[in-house]
N, C-alpha and C. Protein backbone atom coordinates (compact mmCIF):
# COMPACT_ATOMS: atom_id res chain seq x y z
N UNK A 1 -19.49 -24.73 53.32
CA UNK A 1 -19.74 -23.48 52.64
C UNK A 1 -19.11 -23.56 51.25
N UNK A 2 -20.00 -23.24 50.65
CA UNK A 2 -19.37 -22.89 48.86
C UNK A 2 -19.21 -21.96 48.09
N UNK A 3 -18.21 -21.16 47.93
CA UNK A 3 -18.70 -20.00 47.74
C UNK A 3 -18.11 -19.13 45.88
N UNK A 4 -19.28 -18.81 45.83
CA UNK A 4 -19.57 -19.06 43.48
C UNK A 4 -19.28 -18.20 43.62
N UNK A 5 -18.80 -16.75 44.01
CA UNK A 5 -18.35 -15.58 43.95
C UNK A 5 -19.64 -14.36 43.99
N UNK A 6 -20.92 -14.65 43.47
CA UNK A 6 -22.28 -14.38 43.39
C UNK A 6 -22.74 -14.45 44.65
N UNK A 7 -22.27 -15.62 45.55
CA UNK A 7 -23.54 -16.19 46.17
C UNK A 7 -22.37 -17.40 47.01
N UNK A 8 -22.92 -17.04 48.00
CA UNK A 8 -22.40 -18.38 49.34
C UNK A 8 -23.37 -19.14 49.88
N UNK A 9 -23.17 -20.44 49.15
CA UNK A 9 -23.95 -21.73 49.77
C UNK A 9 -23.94 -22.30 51.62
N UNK A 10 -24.74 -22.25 52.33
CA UNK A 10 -24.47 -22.99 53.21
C UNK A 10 -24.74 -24.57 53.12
N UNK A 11 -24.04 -25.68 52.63
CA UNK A 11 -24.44 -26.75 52.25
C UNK A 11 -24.06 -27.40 53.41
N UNK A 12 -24.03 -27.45 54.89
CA UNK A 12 -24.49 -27.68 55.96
C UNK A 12 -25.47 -27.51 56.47
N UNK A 13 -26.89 -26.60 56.19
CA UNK A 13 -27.76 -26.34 56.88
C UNK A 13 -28.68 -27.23 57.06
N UNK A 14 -29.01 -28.21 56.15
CA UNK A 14 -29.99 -29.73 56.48
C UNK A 14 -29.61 -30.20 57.71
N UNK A 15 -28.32 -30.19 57.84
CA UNK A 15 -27.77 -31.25 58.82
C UNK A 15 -28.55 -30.06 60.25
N UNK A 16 -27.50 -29.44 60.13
CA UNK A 16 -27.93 -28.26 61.62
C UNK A 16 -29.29 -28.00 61.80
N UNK A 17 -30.18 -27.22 60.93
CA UNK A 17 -31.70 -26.97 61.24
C UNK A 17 -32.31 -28.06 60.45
N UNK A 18 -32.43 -29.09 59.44
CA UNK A 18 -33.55 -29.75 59.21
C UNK A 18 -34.28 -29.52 58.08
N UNK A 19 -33.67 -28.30 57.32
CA UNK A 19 -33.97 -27.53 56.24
C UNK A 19 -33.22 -27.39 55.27
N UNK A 20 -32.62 -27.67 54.31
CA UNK A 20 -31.80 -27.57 53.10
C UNK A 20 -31.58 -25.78 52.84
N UNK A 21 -30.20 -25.61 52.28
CA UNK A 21 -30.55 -23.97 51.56
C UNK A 21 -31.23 -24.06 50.69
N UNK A 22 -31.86 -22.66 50.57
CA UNK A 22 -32.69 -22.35 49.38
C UNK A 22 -32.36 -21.19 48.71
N UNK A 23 -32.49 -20.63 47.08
CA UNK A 23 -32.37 -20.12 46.58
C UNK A 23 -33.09 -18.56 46.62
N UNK A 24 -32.43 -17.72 46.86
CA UNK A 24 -33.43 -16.44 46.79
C UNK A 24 -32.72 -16.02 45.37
N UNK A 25 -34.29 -15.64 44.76
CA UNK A 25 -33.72 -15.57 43.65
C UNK A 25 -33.62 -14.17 42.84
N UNK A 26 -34.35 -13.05 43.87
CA UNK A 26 -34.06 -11.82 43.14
C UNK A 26 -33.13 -11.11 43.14
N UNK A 27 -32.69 -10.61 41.77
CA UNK A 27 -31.34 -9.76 41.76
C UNK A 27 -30.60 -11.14 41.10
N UNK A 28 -30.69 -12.25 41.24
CA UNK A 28 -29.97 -13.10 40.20
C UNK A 28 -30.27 -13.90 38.96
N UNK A 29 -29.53 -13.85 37.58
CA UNK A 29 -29.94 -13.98 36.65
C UNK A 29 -30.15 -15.58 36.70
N UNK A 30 -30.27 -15.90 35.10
CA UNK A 30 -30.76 -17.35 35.25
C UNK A 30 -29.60 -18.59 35.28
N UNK A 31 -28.91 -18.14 35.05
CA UNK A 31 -27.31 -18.31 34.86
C UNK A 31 -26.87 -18.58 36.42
N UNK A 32 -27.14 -17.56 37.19
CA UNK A 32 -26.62 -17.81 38.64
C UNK A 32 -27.18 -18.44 39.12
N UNK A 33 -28.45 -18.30 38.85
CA UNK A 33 -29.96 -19.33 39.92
C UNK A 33 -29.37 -21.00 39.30
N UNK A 34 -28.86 -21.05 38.14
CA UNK A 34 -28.95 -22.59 37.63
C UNK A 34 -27.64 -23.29 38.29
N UNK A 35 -26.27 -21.77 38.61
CA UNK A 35 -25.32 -22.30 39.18
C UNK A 35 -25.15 -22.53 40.41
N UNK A 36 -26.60 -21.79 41.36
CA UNK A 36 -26.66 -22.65 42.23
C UNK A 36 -27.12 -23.78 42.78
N UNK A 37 -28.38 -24.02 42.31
CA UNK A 37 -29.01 -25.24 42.50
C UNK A 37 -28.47 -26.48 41.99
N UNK A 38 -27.42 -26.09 40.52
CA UNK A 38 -26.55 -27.34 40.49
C UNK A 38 -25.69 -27.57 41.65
N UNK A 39 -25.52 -26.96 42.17
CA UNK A 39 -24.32 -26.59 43.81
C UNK A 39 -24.79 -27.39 44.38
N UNK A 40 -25.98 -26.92 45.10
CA UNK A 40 -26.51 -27.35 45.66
C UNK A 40 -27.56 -28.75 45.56
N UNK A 41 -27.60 -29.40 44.42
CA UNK A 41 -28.11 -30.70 44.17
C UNK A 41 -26.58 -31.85 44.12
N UNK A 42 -25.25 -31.28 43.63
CA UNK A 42 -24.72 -32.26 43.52
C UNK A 42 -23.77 -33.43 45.10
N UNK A 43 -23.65 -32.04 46.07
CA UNK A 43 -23.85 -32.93 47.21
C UNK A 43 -24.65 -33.86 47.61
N UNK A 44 -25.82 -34.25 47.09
CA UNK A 44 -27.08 -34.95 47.68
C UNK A 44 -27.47 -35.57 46.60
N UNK A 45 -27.78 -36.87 46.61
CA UNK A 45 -28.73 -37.45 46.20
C UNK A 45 -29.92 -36.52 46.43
N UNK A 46 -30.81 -36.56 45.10
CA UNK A 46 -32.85 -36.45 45.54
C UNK A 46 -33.06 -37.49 46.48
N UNK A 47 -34.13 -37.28 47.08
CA UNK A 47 -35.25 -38.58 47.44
C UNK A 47 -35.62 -39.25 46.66
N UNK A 48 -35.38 -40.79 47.11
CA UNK A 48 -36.61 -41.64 46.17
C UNK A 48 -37.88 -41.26 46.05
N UNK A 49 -38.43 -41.26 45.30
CA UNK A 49 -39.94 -40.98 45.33
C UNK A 49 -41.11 -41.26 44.37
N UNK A 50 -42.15 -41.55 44.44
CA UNK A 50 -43.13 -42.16 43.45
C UNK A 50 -44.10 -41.26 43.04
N UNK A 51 -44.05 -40.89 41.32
CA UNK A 51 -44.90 -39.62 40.93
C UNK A 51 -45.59 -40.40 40.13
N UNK A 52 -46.79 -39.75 39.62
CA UNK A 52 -47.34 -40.25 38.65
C UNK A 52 -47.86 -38.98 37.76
N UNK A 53 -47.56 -38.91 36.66
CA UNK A 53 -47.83 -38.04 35.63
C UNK A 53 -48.64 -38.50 34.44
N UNK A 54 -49.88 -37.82 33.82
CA UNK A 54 -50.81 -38.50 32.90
C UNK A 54 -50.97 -37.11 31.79
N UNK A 55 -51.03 -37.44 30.86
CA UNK A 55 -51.33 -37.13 29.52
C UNK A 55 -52.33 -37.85 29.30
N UNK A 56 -53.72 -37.53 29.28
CA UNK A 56 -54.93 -38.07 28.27
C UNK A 56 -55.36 -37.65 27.11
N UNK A 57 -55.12 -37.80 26.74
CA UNK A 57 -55.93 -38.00 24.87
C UNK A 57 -56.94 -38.95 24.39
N UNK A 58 -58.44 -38.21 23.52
CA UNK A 58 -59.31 -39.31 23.50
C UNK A 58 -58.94 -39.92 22.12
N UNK A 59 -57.49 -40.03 21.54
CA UNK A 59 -57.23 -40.57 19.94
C UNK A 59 -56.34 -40.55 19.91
N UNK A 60 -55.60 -41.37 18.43
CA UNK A 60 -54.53 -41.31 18.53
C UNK A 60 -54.01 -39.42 17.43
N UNK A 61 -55.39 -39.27 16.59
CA UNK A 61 -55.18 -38.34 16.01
C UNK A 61 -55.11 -37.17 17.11
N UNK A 62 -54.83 -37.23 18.43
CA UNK A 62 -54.72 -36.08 19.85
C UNK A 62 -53.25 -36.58 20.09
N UNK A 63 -52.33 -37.22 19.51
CA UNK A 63 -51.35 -37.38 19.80
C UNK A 63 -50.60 -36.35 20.01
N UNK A 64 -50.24 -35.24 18.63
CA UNK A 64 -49.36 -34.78 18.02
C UNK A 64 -49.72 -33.63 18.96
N UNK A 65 -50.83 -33.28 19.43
CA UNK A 65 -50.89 -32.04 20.72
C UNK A 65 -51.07 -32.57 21.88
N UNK A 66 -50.99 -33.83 22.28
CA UNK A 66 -50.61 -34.74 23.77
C UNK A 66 -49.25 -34.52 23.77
N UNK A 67 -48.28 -34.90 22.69
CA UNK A 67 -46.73 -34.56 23.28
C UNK A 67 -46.45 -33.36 23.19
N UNK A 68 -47.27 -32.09 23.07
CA UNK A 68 -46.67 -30.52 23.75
C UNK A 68 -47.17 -30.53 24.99
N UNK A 69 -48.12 -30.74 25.22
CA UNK A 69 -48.90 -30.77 26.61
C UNK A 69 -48.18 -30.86 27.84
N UNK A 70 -46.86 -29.89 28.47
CA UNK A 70 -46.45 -29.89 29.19
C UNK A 70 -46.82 -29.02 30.72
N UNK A 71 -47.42 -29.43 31.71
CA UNK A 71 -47.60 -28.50 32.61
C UNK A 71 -46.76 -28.49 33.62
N UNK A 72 -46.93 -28.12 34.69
CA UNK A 72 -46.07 -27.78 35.88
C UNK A 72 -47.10 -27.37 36.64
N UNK A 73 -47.21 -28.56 37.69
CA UNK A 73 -48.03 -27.98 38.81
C UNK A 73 -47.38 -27.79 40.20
N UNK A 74 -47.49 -26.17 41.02
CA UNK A 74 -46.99 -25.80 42.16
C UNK A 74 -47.41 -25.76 42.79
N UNK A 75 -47.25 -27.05 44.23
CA UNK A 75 -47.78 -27.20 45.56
C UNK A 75 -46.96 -25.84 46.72
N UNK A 76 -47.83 -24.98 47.46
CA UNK A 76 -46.61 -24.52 47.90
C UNK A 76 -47.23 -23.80 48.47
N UNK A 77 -47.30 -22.83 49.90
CA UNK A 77 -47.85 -22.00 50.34
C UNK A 77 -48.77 -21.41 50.15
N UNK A 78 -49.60 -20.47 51.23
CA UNK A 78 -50.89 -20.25 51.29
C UNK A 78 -51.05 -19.10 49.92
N UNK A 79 -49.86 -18.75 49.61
CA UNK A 79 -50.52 -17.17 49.28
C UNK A 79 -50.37 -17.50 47.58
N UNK A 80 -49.52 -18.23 47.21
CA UNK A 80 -49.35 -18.81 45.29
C UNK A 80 -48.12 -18.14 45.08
N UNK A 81 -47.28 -17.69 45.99
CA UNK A 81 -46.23 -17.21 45.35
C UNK A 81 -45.08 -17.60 44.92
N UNK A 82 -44.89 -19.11 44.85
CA UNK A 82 -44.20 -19.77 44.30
C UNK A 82 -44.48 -20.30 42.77
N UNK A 83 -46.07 -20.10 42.43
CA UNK A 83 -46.44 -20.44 41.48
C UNK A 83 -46.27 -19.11 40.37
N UNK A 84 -46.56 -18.37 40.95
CA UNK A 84 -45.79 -16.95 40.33
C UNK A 84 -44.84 -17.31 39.91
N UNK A 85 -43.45 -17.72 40.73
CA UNK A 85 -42.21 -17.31 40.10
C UNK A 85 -42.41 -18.21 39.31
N UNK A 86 -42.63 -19.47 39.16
CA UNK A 86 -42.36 -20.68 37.87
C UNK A 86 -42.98 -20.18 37.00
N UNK A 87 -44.27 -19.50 37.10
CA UNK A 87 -45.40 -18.67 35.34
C UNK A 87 -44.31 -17.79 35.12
N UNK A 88 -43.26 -17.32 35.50
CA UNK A 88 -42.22 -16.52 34.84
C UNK A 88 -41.04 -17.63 34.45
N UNK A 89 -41.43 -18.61 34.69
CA UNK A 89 -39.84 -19.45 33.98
C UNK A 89 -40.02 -20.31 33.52
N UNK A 90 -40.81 -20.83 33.04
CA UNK A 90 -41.66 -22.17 32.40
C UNK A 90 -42.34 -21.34 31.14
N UNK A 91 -42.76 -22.35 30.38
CA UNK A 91 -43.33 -21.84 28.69
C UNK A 91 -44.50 -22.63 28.91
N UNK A 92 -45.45 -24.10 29.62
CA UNK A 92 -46.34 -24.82 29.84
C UNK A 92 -47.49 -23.84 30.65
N UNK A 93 -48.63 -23.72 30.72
CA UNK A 93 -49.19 -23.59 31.72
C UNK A 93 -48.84 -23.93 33.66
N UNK A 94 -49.29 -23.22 33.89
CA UNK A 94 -48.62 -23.73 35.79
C UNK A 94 -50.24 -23.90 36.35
N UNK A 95 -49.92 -24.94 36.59
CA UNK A 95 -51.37 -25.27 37.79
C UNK A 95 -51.26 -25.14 39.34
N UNK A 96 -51.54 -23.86 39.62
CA UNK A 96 -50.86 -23.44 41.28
C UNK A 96 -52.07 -24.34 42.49
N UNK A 97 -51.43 -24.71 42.96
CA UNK A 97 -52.25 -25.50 43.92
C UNK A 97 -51.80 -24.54 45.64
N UNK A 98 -52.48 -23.73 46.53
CA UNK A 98 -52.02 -23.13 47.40
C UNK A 98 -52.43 -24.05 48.18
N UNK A 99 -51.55 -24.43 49.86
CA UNK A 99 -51.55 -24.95 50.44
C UNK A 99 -52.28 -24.04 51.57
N UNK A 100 -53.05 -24.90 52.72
CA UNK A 100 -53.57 -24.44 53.76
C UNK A 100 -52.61 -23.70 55.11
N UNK A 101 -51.08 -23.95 54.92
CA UNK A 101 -50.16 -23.07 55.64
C UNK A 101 -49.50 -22.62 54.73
N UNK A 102 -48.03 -21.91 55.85
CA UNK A 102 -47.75 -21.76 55.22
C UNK A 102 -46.77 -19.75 55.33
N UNK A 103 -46.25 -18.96 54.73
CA UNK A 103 -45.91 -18.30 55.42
C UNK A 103 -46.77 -16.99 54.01
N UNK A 104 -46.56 -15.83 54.66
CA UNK A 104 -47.17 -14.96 53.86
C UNK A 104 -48.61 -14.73 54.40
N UNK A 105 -49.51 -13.50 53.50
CA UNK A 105 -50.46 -13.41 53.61
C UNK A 105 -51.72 -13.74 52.79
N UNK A 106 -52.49 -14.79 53.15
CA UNK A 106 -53.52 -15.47 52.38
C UNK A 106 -55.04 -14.60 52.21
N UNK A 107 -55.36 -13.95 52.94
CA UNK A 107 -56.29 -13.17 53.05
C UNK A 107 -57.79 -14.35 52.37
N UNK A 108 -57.37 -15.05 53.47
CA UNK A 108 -58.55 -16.42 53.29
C UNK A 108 -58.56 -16.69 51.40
N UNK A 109 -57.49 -16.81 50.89
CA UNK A 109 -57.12 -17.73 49.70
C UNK A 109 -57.07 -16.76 48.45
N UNK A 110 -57.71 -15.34 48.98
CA UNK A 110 -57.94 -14.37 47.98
C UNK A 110 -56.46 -14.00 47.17
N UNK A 111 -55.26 -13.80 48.03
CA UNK A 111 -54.17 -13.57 47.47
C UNK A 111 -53.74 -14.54 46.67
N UNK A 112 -53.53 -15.97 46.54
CA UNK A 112 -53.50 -17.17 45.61
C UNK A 112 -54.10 -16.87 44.24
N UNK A 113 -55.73 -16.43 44.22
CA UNK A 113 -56.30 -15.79 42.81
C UNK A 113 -55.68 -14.76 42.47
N UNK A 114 -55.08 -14.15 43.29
CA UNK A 114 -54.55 -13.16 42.32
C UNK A 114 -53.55 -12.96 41.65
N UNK A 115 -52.48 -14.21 42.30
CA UNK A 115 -51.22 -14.32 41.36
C UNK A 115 -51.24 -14.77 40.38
N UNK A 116 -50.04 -13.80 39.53
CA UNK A 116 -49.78 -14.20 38.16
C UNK A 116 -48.67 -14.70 37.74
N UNK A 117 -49.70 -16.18 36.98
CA UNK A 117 -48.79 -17.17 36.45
C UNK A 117 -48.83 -17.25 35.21
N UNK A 118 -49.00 -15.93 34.90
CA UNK A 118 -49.01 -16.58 33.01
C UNK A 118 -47.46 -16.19 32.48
């Protein structure tokens, strides 16, 4: 247990359920959300893992707007509501990708279109 005065980490819970803590993030500023997830990342290594990220441009004169070209794409439950919160904390476009489970209500994918990620 860690506890930021804000907010008490359980940084045992991977081990016990299989699930890492997670951040709930309303009611805390950006300041607290950043002081926890540093909390909570510096016990642990990430996973290794293999991404691949592409920037295409048909020139080199597409350069100079290839290196703003930052997106953020959110894999994540049926309903997009994770892609919501990042269109509020990111400045790039968010490319919400809703998953086929998942918790919430999907109303057969309709709720996903309707979140807002700008």
């Amino acid at each position: 247990m860690a506890d930021l005065g804000f907010a008490r980490l359980d940084l045992d819970r991977e081990r016990r359920q299989g699930l890492a803590e997670v951040v709930y993030a309303p009611g805390k500023t950006r300041e607290q959300i950043s002081a926890i997830a540093g909390n909570l990342l510096s016990w642990r290594a990430a996973p290794p893992g293999e991404f691949t990220v592409a920037v295409v441009a048909a020139g080199t004169s597409d350069g100079p707007v290839a290196t703003e070209a930052h997106a953020v794409t959110v894999i994540a439950g049926m309903e997009g509501a994770l892609a919501s919160v990042v269109g509020g904390l990111v400045r790039g476009p968010v490319i919400a990708v809703p998953t086929s489970t998942g918790y919430g209500a999907s109303f057969e994918g309709i709720t996903a279109l309707l979140a807002d990620t700008r």
